[in-house]
PDB file of N, CA and C in Angstrom:
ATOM      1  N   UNK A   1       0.847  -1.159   0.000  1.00  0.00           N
ATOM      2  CA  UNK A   1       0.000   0.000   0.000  1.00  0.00           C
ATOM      3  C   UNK A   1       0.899   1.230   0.000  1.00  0.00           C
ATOM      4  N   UNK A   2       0.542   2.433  -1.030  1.00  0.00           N
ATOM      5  CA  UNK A   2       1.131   3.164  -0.977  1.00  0.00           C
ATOM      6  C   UNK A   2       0.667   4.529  -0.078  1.00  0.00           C
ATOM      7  N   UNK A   3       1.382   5.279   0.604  1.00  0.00           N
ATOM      8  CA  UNK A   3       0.958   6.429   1.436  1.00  0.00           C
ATOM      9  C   UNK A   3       1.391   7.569   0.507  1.00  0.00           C
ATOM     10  N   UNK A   4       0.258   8.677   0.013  1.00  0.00           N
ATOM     11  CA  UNK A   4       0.719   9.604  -0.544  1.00  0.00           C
ATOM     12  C   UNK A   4       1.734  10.733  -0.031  1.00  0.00           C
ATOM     13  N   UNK A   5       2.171  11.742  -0.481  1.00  0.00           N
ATOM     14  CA  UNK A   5       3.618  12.599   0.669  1.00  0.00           C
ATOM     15  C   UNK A   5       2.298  12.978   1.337  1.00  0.00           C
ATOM     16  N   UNK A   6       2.831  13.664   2.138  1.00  0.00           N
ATOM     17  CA  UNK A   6       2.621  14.165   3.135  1.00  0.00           C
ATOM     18  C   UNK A   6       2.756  15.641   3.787  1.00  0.00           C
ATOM     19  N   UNK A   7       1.868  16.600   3.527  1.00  0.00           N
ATOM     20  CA  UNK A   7       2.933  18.270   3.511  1.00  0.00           C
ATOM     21  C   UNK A   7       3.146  18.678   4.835  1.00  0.00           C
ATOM     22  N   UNK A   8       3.511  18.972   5.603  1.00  0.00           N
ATOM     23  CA  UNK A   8       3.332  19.398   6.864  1.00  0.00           C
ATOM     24  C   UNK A   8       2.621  21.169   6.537  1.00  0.00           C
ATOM     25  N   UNK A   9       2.606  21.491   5.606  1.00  0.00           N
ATOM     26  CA  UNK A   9       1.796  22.564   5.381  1.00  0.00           C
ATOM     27  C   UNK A   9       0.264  22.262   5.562  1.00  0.00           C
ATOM     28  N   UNK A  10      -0.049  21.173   5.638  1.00  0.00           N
ATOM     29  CA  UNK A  10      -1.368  20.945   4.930  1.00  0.00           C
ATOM     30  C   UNK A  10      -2.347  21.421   6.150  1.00  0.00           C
ATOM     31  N   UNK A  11      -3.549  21.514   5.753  1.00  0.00           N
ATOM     32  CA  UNK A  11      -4.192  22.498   6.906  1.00  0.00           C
ATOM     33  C   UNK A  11      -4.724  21.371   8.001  1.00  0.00           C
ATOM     34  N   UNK A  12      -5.103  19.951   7.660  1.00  0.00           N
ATOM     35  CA  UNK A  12      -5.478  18.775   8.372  1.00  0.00           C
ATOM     36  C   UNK A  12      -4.247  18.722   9.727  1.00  0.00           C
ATOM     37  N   UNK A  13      -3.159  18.550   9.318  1.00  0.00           N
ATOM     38  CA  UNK A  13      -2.105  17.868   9.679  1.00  0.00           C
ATOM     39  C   UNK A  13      -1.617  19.087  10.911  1.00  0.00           C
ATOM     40  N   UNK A  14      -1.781  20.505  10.480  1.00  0.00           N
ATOM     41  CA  UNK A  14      -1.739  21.336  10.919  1.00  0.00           C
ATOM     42  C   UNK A  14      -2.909  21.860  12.308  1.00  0.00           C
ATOM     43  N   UNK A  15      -3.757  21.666  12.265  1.00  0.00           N
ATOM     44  CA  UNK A  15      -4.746  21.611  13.296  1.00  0.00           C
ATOM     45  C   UNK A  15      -4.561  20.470  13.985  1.00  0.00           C
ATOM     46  N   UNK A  16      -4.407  19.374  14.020  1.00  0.00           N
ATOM     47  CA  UNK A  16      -3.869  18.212  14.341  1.00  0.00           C
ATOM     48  C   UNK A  16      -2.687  18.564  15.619  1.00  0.00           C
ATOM     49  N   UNK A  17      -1.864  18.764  14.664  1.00  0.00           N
ATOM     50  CA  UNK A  17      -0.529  19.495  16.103  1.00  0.00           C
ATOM     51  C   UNK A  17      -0.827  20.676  16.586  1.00  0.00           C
ATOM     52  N   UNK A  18      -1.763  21.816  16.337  1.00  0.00           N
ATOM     53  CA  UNK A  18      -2.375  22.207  17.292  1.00  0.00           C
ATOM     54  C   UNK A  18      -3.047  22.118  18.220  1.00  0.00           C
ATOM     55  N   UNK A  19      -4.113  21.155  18.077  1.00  0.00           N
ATOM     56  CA  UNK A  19      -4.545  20.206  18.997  1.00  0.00           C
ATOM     57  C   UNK A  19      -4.201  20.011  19.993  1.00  0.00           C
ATOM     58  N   UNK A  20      -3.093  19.267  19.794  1.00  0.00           N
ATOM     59  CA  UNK A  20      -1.832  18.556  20.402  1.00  0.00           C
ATOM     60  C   UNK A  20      -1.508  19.315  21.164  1.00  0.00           C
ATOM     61  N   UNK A  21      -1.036  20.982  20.775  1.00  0.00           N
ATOM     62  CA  UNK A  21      -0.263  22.009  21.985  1.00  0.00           C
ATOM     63  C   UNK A  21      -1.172  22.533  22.655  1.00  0.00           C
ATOM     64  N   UNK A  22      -2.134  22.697  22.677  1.00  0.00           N
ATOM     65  CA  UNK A  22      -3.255  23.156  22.869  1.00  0.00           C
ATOM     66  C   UNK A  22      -2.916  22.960  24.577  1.00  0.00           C
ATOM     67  N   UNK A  23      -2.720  24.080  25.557  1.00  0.00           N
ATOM     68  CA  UNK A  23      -2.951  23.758  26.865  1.00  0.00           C
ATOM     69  C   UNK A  23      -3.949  23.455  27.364  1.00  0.00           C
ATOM     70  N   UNK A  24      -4.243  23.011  28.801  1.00  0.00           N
ATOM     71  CA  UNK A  24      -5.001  22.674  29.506  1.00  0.00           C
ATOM     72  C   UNK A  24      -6.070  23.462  28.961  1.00  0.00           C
ATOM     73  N   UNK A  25      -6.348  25.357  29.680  1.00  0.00           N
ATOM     74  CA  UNK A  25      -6.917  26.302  29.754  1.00  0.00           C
ATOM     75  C   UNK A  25      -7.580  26.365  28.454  1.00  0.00           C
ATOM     76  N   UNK A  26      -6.603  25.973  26.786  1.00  0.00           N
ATOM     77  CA  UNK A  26      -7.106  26.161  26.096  1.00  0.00           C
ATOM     78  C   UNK A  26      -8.216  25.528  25.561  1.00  0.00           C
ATOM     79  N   UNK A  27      -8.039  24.616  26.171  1.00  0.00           N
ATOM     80  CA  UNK A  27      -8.803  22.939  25.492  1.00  0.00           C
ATOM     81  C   UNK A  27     -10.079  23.199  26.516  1.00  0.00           C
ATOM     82  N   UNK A  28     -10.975  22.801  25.194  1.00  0.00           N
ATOM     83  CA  UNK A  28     -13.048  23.343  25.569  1.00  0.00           C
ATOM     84  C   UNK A  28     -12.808  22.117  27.047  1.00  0.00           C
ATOM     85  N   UNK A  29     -13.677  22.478  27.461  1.00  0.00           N
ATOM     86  CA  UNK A  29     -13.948  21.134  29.021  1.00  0.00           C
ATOM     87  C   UNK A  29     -14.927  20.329  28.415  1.00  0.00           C
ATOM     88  N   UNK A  30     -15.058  18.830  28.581  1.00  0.00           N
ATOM     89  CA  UNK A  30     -15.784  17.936  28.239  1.00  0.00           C
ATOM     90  C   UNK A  30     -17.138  17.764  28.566  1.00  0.00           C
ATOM     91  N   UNK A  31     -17.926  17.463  28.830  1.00  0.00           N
ATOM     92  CA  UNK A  31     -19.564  17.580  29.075  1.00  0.00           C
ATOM     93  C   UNK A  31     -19.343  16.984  30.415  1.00  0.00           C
ATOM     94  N   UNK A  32     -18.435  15.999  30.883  1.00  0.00           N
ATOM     95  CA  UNK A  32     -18.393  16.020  32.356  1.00  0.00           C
ATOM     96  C   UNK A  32     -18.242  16.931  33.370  1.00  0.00           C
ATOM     97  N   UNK A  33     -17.104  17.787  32.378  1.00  0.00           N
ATOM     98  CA  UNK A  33     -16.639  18.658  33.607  1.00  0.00           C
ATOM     99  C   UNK A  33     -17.271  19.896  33.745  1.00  0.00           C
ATOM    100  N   UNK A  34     -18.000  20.249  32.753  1.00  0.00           N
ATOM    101  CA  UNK A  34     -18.561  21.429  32.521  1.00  0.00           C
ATOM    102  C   UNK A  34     -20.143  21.380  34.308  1.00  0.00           C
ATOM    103  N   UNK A  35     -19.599  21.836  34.897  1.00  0.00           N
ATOM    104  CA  UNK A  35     -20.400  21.699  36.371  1.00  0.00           C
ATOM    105  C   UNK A  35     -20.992  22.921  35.837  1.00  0.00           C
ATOM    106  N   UNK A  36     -22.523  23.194  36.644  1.00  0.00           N
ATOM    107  CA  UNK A  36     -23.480  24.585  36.421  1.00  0.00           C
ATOM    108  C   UNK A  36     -23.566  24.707  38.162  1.00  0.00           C
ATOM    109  N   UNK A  37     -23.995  25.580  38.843  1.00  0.00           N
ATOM    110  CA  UNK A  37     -24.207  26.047  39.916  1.00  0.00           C
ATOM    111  C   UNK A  37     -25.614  25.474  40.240  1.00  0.00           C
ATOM    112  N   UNK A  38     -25.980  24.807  41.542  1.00  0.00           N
ATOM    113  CA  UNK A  38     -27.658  24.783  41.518  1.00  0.00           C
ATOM    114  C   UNK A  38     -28.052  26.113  41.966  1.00  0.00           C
ATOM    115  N   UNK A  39     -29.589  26.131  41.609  1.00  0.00           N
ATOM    116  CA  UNK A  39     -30.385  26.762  41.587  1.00  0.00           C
ATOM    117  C   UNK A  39     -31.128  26.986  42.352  1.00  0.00           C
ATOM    118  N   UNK A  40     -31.463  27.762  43.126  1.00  0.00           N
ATOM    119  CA  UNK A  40     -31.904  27.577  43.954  1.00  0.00           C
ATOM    120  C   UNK A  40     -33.567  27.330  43.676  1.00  0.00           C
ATOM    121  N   UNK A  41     -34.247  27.364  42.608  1.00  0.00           N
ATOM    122  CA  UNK A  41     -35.603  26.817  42.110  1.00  0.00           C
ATOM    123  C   UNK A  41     -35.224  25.903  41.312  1.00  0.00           C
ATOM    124  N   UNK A  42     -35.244  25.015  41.242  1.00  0.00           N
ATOM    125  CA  UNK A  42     -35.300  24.210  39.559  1.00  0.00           C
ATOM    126  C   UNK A  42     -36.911  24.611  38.696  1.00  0.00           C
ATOM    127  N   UNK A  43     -36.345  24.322  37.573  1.00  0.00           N
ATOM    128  CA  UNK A  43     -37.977  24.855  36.968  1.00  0.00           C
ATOM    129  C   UNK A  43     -37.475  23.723  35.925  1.00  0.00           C
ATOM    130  N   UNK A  44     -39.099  23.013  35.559  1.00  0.00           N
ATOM    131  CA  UNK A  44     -38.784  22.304  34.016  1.00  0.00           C
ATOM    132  C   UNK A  44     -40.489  22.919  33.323  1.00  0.00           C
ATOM    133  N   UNK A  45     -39.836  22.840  32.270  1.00  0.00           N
ATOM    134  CA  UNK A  45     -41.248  22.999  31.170  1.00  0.00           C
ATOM    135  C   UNK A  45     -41.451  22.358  30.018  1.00  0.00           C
ATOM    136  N   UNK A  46     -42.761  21.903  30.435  1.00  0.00           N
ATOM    137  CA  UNK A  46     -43.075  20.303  29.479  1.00  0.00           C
ATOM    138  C   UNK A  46     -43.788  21.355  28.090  1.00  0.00           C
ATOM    139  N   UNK A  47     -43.349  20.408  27.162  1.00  0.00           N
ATOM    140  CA  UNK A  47     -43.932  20.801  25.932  1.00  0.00           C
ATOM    141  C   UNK A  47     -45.327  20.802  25.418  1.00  0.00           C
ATOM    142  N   UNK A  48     -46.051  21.201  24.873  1.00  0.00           N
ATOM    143  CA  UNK A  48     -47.755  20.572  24.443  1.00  0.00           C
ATOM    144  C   UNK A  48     -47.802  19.555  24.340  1.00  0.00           C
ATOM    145  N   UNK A  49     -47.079  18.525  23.463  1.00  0.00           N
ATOM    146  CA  UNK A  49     -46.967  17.232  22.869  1.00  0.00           C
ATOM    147  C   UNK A  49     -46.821  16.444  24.251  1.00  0.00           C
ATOM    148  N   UNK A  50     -45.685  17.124  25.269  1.00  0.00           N
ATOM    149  CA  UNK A  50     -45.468  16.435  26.512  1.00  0.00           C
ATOM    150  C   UNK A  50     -46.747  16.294  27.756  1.00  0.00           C
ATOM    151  N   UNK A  51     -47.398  17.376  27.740  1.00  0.00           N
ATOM    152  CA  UNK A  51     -48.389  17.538  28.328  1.00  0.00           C
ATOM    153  C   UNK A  51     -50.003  16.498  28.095  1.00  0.00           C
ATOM    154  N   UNK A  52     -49.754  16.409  26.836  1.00  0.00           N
ATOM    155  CA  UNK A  52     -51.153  15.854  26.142  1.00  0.00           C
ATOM    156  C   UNK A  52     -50.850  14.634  26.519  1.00  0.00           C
ATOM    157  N   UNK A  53     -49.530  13.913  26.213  1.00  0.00           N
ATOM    158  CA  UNK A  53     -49.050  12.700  26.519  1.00  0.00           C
ATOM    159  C   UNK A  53     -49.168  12.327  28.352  1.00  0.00           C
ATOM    160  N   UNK A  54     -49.132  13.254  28.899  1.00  0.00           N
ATOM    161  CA  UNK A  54     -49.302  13.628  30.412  1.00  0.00           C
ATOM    162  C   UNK A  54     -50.716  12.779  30.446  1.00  0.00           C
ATOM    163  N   UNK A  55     -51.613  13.780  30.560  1.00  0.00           N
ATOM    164  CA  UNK A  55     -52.685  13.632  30.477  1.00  0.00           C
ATOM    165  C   UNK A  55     -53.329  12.287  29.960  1.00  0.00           C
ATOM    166  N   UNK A  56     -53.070  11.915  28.578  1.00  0.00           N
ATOM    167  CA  UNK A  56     -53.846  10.817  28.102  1.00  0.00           C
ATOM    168  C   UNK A  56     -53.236   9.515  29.308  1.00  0.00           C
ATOM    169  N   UNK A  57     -51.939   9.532  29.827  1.00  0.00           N
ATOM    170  CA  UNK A  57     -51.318   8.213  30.719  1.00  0.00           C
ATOM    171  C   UNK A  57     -52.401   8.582  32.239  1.00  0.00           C
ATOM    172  N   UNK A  58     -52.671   9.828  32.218  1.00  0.00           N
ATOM    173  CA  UNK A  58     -53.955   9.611  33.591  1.00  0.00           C
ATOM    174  C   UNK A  58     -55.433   8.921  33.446  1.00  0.00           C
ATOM    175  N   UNK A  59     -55.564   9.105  31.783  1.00  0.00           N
ATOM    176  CA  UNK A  59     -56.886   8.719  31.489  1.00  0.00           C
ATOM    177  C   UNK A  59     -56.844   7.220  31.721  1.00  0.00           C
ATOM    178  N   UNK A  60     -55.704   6.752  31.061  1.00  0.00           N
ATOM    179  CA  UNK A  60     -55.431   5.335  30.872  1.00  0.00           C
ATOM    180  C   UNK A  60     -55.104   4.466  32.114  1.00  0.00           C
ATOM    181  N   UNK A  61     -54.830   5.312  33.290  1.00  0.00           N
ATOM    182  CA  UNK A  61     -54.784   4.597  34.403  1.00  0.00           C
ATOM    183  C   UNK A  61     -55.674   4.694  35.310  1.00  0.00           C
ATOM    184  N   UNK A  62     -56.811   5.604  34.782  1.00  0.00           N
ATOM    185  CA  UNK A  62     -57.845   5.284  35.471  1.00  0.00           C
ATOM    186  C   UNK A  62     -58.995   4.793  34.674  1.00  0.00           C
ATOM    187  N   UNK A  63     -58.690   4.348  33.622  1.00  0.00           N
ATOM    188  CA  UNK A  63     -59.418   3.453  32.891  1.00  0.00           C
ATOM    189  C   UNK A  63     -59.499   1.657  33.325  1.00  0.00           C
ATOM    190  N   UNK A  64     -60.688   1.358  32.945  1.00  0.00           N
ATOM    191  CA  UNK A  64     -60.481  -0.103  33.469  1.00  0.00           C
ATOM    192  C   UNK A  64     -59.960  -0.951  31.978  1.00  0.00           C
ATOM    193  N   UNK A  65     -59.360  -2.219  32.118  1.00  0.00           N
ATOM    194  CA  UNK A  65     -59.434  -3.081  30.818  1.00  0.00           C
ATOM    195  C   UNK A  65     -60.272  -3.646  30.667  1.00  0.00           C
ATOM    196  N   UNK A  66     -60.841  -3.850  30.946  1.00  0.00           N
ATOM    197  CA  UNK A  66     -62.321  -4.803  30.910  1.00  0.00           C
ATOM    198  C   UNK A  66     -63.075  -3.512  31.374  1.00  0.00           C
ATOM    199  N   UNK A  67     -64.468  -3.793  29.805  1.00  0.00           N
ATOM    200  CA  UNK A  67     -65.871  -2.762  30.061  1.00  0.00           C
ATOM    201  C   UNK A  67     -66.540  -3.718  30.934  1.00  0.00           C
ATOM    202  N   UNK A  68     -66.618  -4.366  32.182  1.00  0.00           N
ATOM    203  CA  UNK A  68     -67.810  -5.515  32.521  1.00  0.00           C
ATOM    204  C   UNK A  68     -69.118  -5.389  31.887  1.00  0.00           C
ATOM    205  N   UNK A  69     -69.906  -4.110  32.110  1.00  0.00           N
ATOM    206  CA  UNK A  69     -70.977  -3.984  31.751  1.00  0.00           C
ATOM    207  C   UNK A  69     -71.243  -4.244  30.146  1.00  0.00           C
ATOM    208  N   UNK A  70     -70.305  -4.438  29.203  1.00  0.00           N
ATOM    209  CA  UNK A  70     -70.115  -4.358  27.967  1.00  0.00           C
ATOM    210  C   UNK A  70     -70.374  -6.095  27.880  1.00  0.00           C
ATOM    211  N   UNK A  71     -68.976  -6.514  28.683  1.00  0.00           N
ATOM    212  CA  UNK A  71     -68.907  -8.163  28.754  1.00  0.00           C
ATOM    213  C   UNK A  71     -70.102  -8.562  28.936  1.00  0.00           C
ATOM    214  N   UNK A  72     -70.755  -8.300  30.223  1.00  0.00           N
ATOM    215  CA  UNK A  72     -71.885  -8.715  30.348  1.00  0.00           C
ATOM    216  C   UNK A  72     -73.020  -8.910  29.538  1.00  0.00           C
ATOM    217  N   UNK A  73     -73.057  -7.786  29.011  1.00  0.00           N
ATOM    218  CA  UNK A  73     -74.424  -7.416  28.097  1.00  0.00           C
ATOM    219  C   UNK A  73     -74.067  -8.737  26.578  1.00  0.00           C
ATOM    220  N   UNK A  74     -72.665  -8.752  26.239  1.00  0.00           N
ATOM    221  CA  UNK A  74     -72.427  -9.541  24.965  1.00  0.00           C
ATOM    222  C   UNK A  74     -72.609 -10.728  25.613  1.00  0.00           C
ATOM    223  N   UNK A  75     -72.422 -11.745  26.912  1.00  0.00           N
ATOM    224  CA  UNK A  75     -72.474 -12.669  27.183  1.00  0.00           C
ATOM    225  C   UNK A  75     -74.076 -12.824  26.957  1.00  0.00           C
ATOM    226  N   UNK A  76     -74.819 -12.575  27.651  1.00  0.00           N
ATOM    227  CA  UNK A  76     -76.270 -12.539  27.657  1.00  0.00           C
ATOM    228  C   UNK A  76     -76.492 -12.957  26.391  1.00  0.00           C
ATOM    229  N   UNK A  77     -76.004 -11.878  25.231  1.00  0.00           N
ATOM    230  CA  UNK A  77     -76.768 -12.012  23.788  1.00  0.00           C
ATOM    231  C   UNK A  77     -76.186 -13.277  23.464  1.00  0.00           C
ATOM    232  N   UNK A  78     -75.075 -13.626  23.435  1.00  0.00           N
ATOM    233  CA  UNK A  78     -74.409 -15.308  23.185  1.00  0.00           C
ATOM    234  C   UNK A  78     -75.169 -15.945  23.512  1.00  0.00           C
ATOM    235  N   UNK A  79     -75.519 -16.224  24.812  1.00  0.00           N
ATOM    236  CA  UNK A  79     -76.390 -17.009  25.803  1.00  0.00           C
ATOM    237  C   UNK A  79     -77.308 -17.642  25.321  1.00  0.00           C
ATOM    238  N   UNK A  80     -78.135 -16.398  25.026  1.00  0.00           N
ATOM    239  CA  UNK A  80     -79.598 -16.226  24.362  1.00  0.00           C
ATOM    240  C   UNK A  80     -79.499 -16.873  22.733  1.00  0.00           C
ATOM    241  N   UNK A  81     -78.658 -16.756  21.939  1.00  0.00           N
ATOM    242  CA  UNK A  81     -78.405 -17.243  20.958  1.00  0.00           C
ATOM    243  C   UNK A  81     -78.806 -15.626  19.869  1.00  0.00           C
ATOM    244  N   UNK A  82     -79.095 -14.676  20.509  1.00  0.00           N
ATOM    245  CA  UNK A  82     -79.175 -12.980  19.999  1.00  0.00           C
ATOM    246  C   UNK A  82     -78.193 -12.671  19.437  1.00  0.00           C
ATOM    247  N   UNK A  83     -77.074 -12.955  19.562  1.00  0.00           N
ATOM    248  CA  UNK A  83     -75.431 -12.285  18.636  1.00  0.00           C
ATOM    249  C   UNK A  83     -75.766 -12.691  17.642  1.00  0.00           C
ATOM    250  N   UNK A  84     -75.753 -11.689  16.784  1.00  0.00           N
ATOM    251  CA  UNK A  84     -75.479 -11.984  15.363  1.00  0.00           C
ATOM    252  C   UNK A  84     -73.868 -11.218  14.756  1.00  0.00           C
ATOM    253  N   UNK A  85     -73.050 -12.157  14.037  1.00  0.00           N
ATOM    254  CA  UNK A  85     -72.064 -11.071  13.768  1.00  0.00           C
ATOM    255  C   UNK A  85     -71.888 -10.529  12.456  1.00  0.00           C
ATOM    256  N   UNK A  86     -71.850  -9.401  12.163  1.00  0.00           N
ATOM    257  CA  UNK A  86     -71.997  -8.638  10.692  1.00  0.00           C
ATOM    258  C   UNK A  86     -70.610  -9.136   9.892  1.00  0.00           C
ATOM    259  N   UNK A  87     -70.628  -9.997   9.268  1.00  0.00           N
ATOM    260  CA  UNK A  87     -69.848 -10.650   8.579  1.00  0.00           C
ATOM    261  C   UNK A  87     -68.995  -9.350   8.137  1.00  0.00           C
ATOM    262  N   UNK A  88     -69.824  -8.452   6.917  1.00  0.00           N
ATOM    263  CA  UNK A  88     -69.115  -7.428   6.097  1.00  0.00           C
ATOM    264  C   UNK A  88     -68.138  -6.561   7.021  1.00  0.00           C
ATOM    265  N   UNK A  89     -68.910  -6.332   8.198  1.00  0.00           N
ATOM    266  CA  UNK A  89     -67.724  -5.345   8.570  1.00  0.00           C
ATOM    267  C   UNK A  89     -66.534  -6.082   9.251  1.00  0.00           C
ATOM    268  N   UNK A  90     -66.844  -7.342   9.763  1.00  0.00           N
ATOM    269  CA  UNK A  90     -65.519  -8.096  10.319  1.00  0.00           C
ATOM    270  C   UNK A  90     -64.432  -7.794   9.383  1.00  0.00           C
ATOM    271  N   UNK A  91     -65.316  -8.689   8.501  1.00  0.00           N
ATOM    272  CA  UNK A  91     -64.063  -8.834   7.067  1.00  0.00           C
ATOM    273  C   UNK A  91     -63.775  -7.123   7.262  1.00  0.00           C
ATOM    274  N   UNK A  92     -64.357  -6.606   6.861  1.00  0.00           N
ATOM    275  CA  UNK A  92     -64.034  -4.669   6.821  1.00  0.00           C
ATOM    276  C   UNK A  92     -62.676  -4.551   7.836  1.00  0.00           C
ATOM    277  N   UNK A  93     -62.971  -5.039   8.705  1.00  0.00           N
ATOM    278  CA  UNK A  93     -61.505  -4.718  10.289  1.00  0.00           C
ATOM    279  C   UNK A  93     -60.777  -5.213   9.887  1.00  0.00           C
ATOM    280  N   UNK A  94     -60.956  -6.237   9.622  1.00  0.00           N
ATOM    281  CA  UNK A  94     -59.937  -7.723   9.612  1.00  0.00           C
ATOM    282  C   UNK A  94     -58.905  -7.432   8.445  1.00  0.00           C
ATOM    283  N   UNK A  95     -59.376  -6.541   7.089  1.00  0.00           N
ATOM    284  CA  UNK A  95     -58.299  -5.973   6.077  1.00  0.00           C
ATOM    285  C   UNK A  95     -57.677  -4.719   6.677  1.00  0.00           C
ATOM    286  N   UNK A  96     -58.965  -3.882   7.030  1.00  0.00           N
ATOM    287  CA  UNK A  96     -58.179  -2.189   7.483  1.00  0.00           C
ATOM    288  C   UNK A  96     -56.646  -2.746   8.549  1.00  0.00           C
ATOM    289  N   UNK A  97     -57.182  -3.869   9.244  1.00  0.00           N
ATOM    290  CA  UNK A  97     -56.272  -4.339  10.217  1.00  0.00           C
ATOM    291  C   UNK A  97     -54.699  -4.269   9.568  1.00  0.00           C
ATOM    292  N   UNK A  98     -54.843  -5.741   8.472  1.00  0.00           N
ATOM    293  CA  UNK A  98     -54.007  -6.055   8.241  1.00  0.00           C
ATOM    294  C   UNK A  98     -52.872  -4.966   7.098  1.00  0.00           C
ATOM    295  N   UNK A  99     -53.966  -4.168   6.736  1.00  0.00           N
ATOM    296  CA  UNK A  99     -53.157  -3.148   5.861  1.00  0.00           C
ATOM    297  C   UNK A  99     -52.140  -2.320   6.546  1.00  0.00           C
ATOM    298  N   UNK A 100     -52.939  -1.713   7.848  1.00  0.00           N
ATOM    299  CA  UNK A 100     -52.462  -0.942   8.850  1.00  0.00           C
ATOM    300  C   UNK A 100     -51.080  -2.046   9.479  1.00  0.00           C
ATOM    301  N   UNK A 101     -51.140  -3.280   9.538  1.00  0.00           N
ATOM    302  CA  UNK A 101     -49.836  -3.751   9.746  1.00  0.00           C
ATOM    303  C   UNK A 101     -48.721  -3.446   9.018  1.00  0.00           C
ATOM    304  N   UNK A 102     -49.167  -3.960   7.760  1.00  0.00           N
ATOM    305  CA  UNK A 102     -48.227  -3.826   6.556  1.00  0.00           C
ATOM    306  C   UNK A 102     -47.601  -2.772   6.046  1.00  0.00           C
ATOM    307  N   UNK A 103     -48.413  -1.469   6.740  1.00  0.00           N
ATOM    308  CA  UNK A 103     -47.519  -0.056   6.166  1.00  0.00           C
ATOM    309  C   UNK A 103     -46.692  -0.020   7.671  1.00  0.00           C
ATOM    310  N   UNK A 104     -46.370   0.079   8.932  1.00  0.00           N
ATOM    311  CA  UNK A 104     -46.105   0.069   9.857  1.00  0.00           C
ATOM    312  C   UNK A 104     -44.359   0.004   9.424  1.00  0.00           C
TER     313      UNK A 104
END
């Protein structure tokens, strides 16, 4: 493999060994060291998007998973032999479903 020359003019090579001399003082501080003073308030501020997202996780935890009264009422109609199921729109879910997978 061949290595092309090499200029020590070159502006790469040159920032490079500056770098290099670069004292302590000069050289930026790293994201560790960079310390901030506390505050004596902290303050944070949630975004709209953050907020809405807030909100909908309260709805959802005070939501139940199970409607009983829902269960109930469909058990009955089973029972009774009353369920009827609308074929067209199953099939209807059952594609919107699988489409909605497939672009995902």
């Amino acid at each position: 493999m061949k290595i092309s020359e090499v200029h020590p003019e070159s502006q790469g090579l040159q920032n490079i060994q500056q770098a290099g001399r670069a004292t302590p003082a000069e050289k930026s501080p790293s994201p560790q060291e960079v310390k901030t003073p506390p505050s004596a308030e902290d303050k944070i501020d949630l975004s709209v998007r953050a907020k809405e997202m807030k909100k909908i996780h309260g709805i959802l935890e005070t939501t139940p998973e199970v409607r009983a009264e829902r269960v109930a009422a469909l058990k009955d109609l089973v029972q009774s032999g009353e369920y009827r199921v609308q074929s067209d729109a199953l099939a209807d879910k059952m594609l919107k479903e699988s489409l909605f997978e497939l672009n995902r």
